[in-house]
Structures are given as structure tokens and as C-alpha cells.
PDB file of N, CA and C in Angstrom:
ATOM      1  N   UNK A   1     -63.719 -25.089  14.314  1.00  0.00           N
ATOM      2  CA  UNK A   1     -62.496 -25.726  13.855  1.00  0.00           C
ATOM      3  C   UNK A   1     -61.921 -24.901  12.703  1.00  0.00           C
ATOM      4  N   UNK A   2     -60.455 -24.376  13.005  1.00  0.00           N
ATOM      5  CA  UNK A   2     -59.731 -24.283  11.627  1.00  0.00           C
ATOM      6  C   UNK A   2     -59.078 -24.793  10.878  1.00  0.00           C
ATOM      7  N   UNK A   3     -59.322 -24.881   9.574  1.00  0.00           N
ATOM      8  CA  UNK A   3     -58.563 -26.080   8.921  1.00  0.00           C
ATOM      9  C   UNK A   3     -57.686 -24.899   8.132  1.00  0.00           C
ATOM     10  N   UNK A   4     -56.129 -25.116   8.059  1.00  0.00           N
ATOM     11  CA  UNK A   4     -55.092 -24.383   7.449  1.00  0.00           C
ATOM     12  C   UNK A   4     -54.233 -25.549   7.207  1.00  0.00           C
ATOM     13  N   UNK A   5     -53.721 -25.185   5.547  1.00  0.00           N
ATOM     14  CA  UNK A   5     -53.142 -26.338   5.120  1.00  0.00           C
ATOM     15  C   UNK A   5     -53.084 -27.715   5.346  1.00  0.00           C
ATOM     16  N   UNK A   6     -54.248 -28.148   5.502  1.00  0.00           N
ATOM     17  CA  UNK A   6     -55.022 -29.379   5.275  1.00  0.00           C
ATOM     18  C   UNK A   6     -54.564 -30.006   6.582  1.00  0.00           C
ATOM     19  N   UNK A   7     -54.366 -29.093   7.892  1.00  0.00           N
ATOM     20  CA  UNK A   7     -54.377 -29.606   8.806  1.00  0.00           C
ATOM     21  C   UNK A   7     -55.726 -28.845   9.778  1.00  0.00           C
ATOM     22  N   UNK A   8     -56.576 -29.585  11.130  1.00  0.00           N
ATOM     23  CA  UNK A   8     -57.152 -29.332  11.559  1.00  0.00           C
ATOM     24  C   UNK A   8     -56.893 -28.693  12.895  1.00  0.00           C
ATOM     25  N   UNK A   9     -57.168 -27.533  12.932  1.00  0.00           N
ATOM     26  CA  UNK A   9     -57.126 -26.549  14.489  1.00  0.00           C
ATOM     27  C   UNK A   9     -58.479 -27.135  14.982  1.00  0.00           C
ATOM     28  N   UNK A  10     -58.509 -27.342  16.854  1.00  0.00           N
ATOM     29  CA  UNK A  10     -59.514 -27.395  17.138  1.00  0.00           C
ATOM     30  C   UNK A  10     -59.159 -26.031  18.167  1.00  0.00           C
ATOM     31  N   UNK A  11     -60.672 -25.450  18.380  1.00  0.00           N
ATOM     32  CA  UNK A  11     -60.558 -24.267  19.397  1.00  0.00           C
ATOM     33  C   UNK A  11     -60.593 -25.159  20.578  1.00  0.00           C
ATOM     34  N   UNK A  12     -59.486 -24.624  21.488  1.00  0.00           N
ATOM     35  CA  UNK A  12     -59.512 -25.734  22.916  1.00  0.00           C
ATOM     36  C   UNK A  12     -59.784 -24.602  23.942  1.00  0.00           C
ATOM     37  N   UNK A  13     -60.013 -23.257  24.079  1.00  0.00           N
ATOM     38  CA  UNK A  13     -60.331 -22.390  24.391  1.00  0.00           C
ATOM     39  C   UNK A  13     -60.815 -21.319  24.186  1.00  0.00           C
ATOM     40  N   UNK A  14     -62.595 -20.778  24.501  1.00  0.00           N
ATOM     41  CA  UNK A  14     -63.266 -19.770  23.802  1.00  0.00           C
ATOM     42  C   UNK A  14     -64.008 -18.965  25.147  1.00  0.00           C
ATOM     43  N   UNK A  15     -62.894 -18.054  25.602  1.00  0.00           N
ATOM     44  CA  UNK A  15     -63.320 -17.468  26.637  1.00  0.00           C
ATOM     45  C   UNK A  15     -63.887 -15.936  26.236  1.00  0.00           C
ATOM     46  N   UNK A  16     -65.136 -15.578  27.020  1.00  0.00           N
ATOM     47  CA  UNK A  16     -65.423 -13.642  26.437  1.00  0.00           C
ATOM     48  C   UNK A  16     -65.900 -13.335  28.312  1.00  0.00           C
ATOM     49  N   UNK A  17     -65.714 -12.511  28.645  1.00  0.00           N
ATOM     50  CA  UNK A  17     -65.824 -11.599  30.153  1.00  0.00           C
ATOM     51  C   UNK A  17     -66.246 -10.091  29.616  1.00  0.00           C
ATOM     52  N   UNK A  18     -67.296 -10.088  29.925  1.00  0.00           N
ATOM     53  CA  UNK A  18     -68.000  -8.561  29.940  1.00  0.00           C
ATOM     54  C   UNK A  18     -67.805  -7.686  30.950  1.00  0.00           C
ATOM     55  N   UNK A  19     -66.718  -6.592  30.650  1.00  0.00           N
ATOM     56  CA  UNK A  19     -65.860  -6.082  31.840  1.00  0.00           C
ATOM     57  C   UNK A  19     -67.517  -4.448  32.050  1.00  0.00           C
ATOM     58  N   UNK A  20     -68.006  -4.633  33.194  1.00  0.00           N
ATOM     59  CA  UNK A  20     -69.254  -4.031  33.683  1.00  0.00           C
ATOM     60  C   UNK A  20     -68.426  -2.670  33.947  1.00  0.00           C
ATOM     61  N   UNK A  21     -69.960  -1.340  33.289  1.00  0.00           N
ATOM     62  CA  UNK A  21     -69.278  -0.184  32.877  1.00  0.00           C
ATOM     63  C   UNK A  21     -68.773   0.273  34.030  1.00  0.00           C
ATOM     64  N   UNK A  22     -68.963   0.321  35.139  1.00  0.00           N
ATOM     65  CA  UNK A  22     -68.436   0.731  36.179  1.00  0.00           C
ATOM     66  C   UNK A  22     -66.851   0.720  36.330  1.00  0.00           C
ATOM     67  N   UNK A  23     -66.471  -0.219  35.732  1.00  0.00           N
ATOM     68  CA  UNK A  23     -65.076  -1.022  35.968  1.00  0.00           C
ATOM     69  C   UNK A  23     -64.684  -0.499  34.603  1.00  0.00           C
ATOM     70  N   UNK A  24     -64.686  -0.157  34.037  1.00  0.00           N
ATOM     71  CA  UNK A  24     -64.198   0.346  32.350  1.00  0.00           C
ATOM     72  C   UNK A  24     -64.954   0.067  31.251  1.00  0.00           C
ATOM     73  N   UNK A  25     -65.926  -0.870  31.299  1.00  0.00           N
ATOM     74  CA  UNK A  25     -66.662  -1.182  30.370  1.00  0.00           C
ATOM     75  C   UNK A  25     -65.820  -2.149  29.143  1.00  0.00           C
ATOM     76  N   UNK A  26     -65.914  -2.677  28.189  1.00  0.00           N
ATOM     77  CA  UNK A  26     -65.480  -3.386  27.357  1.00  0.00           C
ATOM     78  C   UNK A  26     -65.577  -5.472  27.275  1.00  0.00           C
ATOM     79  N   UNK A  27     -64.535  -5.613  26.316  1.00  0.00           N
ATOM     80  CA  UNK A  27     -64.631  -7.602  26.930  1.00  0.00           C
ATOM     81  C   UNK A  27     -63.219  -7.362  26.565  1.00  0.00           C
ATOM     82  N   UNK A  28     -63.304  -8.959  27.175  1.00  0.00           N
ATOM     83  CA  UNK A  28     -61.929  -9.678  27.271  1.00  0.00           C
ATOM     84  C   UNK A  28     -62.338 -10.800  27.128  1.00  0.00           C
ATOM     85  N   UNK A  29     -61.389 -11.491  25.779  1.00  0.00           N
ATOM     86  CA  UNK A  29     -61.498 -12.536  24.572  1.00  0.00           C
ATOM     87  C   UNK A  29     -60.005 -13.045  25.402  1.00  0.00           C
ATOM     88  N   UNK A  30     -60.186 -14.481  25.242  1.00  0.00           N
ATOM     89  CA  UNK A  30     -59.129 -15.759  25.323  1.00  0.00           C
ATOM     90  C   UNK A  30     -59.331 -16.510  24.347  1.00  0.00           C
ATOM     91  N   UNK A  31     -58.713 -16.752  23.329  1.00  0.00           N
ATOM     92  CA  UNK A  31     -58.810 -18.088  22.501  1.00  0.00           C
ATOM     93  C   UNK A  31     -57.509 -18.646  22.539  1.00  0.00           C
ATOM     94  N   UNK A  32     -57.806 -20.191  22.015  1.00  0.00           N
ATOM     95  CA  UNK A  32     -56.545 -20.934  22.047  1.00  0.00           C
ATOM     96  C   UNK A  32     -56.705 -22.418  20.984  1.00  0.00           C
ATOM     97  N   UNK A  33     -55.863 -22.162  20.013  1.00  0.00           N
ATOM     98  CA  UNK A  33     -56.481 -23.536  19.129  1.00  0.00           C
ATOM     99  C   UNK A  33     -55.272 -24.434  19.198  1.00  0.00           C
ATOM    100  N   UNK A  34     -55.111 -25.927  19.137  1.00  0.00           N
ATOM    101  CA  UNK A  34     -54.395 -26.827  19.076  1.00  0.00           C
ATOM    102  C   UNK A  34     -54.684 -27.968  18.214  1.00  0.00           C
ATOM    103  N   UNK A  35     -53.366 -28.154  18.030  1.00  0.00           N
ATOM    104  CA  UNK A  35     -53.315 -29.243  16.736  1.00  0.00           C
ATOM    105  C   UNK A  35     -52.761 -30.764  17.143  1.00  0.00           C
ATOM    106  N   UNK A  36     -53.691 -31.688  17.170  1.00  0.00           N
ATOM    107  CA  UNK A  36     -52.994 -32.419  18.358  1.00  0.00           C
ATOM    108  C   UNK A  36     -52.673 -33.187  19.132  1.00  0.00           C
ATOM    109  N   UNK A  37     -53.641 -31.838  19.936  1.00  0.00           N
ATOM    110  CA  UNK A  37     -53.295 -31.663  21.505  1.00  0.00           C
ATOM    111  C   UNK A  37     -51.781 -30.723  21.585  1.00  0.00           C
ATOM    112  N   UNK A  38     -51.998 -30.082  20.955  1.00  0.00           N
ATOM    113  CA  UNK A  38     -51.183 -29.225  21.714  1.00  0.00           C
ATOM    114  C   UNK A  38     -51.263 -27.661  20.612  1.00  0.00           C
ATOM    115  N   UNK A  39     -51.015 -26.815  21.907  1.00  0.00           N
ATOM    116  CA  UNK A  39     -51.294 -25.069  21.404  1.00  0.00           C
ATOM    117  C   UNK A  39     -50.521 -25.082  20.295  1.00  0.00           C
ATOM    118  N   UNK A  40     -51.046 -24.512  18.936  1.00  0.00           N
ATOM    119  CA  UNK A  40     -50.592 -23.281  17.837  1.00  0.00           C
ATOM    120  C   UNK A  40     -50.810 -22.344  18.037  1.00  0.00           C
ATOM    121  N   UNK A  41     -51.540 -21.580  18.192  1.00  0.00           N
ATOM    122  CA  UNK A  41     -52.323 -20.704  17.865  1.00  0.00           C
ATOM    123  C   UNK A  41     -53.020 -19.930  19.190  1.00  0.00           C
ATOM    124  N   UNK A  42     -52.751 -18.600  19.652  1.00  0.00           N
ATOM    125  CA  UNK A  42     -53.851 -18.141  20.568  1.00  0.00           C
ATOM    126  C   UNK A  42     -54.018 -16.399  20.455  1.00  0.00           C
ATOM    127  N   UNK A  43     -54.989 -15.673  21.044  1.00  0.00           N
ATOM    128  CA  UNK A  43     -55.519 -14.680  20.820  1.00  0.00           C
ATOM    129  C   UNK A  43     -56.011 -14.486  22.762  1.00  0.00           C
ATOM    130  N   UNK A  44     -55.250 -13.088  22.876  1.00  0.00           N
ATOM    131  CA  UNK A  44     -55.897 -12.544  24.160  1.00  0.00           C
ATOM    132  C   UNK A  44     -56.161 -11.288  24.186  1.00  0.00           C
ATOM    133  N   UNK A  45     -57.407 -10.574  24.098  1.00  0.00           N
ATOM    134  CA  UNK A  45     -57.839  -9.178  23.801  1.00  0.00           C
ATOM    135  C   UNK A  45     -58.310  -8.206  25.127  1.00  0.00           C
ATOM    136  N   UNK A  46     -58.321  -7.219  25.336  1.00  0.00           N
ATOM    137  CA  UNK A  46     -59.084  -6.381  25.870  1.00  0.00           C
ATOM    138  C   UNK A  46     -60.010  -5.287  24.764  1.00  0.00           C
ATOM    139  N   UNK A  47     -61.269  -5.422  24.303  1.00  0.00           N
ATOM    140  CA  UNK A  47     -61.877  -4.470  23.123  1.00  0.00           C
ATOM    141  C   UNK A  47     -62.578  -3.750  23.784  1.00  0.00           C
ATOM    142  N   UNK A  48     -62.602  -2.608  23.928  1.00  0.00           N
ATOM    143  CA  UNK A  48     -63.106  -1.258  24.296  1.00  0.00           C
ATOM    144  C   UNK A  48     -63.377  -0.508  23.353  1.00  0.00           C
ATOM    145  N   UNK A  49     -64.468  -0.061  22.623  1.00  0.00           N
ATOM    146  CA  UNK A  49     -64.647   0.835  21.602  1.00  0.00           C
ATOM    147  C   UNK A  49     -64.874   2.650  21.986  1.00  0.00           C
ATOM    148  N   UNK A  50     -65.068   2.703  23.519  1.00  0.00           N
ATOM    149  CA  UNK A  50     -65.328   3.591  23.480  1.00  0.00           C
ATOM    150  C   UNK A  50     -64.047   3.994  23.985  1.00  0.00           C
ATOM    151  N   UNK A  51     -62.879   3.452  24.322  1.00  0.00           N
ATOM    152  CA  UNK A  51     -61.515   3.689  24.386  1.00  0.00           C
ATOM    153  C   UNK A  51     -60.572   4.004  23.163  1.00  0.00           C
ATOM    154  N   UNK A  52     -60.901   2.811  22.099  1.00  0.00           N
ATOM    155  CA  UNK A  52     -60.262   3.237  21.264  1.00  0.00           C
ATOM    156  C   UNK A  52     -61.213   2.424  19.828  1.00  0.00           C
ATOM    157  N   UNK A  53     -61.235   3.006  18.741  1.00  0.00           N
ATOM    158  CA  UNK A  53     -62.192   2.762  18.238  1.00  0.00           C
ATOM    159  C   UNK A  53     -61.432   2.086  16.719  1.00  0.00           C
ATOM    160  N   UNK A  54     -60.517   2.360  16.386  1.00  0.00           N
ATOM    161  CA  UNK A  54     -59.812   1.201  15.554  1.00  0.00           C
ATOM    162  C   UNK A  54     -59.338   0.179  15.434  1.00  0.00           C
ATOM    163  N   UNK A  55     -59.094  -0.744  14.776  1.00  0.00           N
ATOM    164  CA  UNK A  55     -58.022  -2.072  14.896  1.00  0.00           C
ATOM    165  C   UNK A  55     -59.656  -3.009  16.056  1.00  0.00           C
ATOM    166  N   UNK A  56     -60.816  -3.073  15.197  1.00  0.00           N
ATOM    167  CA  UNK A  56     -61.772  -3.406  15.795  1.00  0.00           C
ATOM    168  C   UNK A  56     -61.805  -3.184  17.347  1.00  0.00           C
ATOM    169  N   UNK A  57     -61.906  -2.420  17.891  1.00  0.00           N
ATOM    170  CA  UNK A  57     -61.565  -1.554  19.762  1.00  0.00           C
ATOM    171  C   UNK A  57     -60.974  -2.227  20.188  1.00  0.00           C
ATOM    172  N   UNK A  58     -59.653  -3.228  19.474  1.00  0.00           N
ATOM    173  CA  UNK A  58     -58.648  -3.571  20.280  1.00  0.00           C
ATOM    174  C   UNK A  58     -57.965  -2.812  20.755  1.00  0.00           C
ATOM    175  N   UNK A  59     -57.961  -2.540  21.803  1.00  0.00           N
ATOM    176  CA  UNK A  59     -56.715  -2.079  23.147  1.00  0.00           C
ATOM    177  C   UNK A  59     -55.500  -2.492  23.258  1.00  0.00           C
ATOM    178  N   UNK A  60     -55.868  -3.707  23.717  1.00  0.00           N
ATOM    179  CA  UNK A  60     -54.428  -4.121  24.259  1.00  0.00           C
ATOM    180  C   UNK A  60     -54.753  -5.616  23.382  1.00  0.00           C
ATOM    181  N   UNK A  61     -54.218  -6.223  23.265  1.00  0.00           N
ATOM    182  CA  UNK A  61     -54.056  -7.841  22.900  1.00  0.00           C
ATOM    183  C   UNK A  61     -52.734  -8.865  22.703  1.00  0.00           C
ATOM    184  N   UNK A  62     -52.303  -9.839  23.046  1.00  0.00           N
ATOM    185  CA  UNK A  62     -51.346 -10.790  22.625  1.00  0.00           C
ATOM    186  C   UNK A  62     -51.436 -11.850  21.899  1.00  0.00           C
ATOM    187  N   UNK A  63     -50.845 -12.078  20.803  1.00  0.00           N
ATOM    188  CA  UNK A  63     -51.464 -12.890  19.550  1.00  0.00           C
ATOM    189  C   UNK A  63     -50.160 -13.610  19.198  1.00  0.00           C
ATOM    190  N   UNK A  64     -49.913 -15.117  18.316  1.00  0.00           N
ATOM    191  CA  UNK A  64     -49.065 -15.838  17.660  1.00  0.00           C
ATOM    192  C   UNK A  64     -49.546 -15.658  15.897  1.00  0.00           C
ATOM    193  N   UNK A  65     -50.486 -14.774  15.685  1.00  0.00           N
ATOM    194  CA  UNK A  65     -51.633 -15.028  14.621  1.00  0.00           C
ATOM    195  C   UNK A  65     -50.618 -15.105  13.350  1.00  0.00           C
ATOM    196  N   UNK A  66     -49.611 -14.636  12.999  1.00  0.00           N
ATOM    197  CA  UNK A  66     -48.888 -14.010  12.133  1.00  0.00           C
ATOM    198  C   UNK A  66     -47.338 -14.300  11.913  1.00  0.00           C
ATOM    199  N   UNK A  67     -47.217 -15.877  12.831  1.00  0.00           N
ATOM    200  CA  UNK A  67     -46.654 -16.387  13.125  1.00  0.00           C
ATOM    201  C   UNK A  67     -45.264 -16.173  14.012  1.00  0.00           C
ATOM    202  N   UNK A  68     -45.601 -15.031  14.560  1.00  0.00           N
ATOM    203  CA  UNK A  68     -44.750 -14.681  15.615  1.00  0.00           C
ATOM    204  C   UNK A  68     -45.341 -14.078  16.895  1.00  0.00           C
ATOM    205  N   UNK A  69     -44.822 -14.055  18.381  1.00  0.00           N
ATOM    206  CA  UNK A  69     -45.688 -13.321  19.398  1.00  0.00           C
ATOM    207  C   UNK A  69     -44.911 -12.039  19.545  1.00  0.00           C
ATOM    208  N   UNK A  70     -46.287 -11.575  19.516  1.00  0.00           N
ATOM    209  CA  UNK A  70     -46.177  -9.864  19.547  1.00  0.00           C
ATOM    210  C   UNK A  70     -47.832  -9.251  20.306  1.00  0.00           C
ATOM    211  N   UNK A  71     -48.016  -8.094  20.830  1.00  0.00           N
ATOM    212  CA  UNK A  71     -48.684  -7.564  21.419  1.00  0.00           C
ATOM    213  C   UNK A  71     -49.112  -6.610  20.456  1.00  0.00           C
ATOM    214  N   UNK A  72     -50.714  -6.474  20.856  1.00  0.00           N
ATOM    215  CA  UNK A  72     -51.186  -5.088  20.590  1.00  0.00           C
ATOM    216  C   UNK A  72     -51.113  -3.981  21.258  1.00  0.00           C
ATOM    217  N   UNK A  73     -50.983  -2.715  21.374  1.00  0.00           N
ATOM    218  CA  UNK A  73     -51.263  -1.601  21.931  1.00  0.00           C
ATOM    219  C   UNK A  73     -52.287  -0.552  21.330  1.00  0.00           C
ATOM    220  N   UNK A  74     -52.669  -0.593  21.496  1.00  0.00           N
ATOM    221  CA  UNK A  74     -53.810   1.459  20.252  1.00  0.00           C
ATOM    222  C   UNK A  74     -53.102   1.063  19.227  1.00  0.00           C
ATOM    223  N   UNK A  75     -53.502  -0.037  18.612  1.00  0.00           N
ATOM    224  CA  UNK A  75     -53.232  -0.290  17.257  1.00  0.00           C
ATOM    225  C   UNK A  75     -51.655  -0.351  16.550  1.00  0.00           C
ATOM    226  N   UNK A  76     -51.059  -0.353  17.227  1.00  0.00           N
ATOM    227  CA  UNK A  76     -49.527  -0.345  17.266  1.00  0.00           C
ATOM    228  C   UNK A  76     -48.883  -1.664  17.525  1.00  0.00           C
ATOM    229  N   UNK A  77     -48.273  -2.407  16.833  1.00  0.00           N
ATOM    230  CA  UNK A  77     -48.037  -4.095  17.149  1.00  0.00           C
ATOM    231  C   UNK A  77     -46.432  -4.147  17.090  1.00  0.00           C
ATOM    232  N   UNK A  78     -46.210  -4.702  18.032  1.00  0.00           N
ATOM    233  CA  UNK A  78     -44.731  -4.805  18.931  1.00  0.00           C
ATOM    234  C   UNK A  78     -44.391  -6.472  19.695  1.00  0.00           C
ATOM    235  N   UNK A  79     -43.092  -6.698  18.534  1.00  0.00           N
ATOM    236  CA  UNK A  79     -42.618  -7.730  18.942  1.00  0.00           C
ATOM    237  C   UNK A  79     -42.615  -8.314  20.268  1.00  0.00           C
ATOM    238  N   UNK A  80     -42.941  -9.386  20.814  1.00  0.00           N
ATOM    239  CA  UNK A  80     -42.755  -9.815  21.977  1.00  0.00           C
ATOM    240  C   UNK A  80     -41.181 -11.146  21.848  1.00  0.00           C
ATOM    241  N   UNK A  81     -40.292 -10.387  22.132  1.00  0.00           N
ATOM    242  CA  UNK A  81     -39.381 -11.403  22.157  1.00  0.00           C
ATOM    243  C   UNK A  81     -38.726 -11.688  23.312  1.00  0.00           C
ATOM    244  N   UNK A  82     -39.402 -11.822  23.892  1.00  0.00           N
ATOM    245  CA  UNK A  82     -39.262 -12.431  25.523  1.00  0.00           C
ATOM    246  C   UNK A  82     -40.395 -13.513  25.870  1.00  0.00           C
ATOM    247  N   UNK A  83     -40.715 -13.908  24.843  1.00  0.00           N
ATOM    248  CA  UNK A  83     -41.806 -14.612  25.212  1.00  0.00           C
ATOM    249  C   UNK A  83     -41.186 -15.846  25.872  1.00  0.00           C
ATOM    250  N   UNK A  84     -41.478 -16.753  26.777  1.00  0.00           N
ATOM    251  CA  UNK A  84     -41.085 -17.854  27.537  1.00  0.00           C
ATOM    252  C   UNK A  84     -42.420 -18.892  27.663  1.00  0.00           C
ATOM    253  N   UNK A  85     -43.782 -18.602  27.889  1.00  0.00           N
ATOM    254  CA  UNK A  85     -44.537 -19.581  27.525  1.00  0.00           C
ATOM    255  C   UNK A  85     -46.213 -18.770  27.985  1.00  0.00           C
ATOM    256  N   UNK A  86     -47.266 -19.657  26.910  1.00  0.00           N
ATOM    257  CA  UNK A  86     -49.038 -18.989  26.979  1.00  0.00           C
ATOM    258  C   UNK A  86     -49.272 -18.702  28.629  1.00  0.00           C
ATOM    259  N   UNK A  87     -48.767 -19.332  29.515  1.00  0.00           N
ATOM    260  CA  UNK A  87     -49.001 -19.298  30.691  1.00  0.00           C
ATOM    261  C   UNK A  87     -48.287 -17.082  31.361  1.00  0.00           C
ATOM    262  N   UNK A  88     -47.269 -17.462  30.986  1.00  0.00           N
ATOM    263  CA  UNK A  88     -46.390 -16.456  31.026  1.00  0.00           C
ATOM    264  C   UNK A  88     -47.013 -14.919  31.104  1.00  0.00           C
ATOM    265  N   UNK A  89     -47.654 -15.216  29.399  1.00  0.00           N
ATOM    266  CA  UNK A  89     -48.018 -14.163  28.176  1.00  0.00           C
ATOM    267  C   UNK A  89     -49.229 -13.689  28.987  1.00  0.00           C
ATOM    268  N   UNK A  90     -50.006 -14.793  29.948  1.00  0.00           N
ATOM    269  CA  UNK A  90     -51.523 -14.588  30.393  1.00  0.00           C
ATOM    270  C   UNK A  90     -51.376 -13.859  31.430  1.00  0.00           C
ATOM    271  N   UNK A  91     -50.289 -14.075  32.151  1.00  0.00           N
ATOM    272  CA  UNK A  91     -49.999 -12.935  33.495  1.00  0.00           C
ATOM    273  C   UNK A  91     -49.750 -12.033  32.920  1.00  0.00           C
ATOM    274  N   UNK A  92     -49.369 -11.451  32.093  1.00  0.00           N
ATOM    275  CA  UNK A  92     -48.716 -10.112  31.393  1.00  0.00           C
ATOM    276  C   UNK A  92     -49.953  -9.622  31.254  1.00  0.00           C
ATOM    277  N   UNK A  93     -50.737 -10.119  30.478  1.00  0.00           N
ATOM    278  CA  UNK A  93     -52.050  -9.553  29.902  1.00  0.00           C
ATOM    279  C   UNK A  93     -52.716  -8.974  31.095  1.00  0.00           C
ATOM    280  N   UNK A  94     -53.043  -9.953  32.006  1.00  0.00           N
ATOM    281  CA  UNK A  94     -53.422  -9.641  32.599  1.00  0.00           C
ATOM    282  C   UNK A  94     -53.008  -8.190  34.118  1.00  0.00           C
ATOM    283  N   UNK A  95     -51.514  -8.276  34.147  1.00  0.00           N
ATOM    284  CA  UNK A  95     -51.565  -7.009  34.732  1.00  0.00           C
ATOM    285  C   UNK A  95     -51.266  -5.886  33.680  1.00  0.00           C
ATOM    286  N   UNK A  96     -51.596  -6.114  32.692  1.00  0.00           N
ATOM    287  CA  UNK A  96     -51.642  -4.696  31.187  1.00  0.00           C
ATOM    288  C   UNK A  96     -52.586  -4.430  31.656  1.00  0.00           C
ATOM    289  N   UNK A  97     -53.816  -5.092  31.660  1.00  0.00           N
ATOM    290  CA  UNK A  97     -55.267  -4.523  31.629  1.00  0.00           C
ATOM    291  C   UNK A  97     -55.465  -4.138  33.058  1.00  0.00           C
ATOM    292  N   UNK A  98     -54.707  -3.752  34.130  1.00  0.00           N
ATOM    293  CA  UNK A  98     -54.532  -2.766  35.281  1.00  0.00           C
ATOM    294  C   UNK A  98     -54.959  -1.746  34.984  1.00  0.00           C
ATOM    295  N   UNK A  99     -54.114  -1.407  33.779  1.00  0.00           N
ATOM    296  CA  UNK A  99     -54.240   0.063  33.200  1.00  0.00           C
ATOM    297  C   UNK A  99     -55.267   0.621  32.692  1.00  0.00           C
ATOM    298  N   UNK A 100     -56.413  -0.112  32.769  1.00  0.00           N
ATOM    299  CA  UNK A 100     -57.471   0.164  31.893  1.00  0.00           C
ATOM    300  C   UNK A 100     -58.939  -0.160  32.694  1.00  0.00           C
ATOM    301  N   UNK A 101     -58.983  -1.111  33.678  1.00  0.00           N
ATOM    302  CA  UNK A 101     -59.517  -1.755  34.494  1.00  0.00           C
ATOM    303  C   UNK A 101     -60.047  -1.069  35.799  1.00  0.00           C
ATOM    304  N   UNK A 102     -61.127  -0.599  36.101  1.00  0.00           N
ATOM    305  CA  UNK A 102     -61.333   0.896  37.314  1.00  0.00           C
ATOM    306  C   UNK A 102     -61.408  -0.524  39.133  1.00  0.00           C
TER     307      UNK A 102
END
């Protein structure tokens, strides 16, 4: 649970997938916290260290963390202002990590 300004986040989603070296090696993180019942807050990663080794081997990721949605790339963070909804953001992610995925 996160508590920020004396309100309570519960994690309503704590997903990790161990992407097997054959296939690229790395994980893939889903989180999602709500206040509620309903989403604030979420985090979707691909971490590969032996891809890229800064910004903790985040790769690729899509985050609200900072109170806006924006994407990671190789450590490079870029507005997402097309965002339309978490459902949306999860298909995206998911054909990003095409690119990375054997």
C-alpha cells in the first residue's frame, strides 16, 4: 500500500514475466494502484540489463508516475499525449516490446 498525502493507494495489480533467454532475456513489470477502486497510478516495464544498463535496465516502459503519461525509451522520456485509456497504453506496450522480443 501507498499512502501519499494522507490518502491510501492499494496495489490492485503486481504482475513480473521472466522473458526466457532464448526470447531476449529480461522481465516485464505491470503495476497498477487505485484509490477507491479506481486506477491512479500505473507502471509497465520491459528491464533488460544486458540491453541497456541505465535508468535501472529500463528499456521501454509507460508510466503516470510524475503525474503525466509518458513513455520510456533508452532512458529518454517522451510525452504520451495521445493517451485515450490503461487498456489502450497496454496494447502499445505490448507491440513496443516486438522490438525487443526474439
Amino acid at each position: 500500500m501507498i499512502v501519499a498525502e494522507n490518502k491510501k493507494y492499494t496495489k490492485a495489480v503486481d504482475e513480473r514475466y521472466r522473458v526466457p533467454e532464448k526470447k531476449g532475456g529480461g522481465l516485464i513489470k505491470f503495476e497498477v494502484w487505485e484509490l477507491y477502486g479506481k486506477m491512479v497510478k500505473y507502471s509497465m516495464a520491459y528491464i533488460n540489463k544486458s540491453i541497456f544498463a541505465k535508468d535501472n535496465g529500463r528499456v521501454l516502459g509507460y508510466d503516470n508516475t510524475h503525474n503525466y503519461h509518458h513513455r520510456h525509451y533508452f532512458g529518454e522520456i517522451y510525452v504520451v499525449d495521445d493517451f485515450v485509456n490503461y487498456a489502450e497504453l497496454v496494447k502499445r506496450f505490448r507491440d513496443d516490446l516486438k522490438e525487443f522480443l526474439l
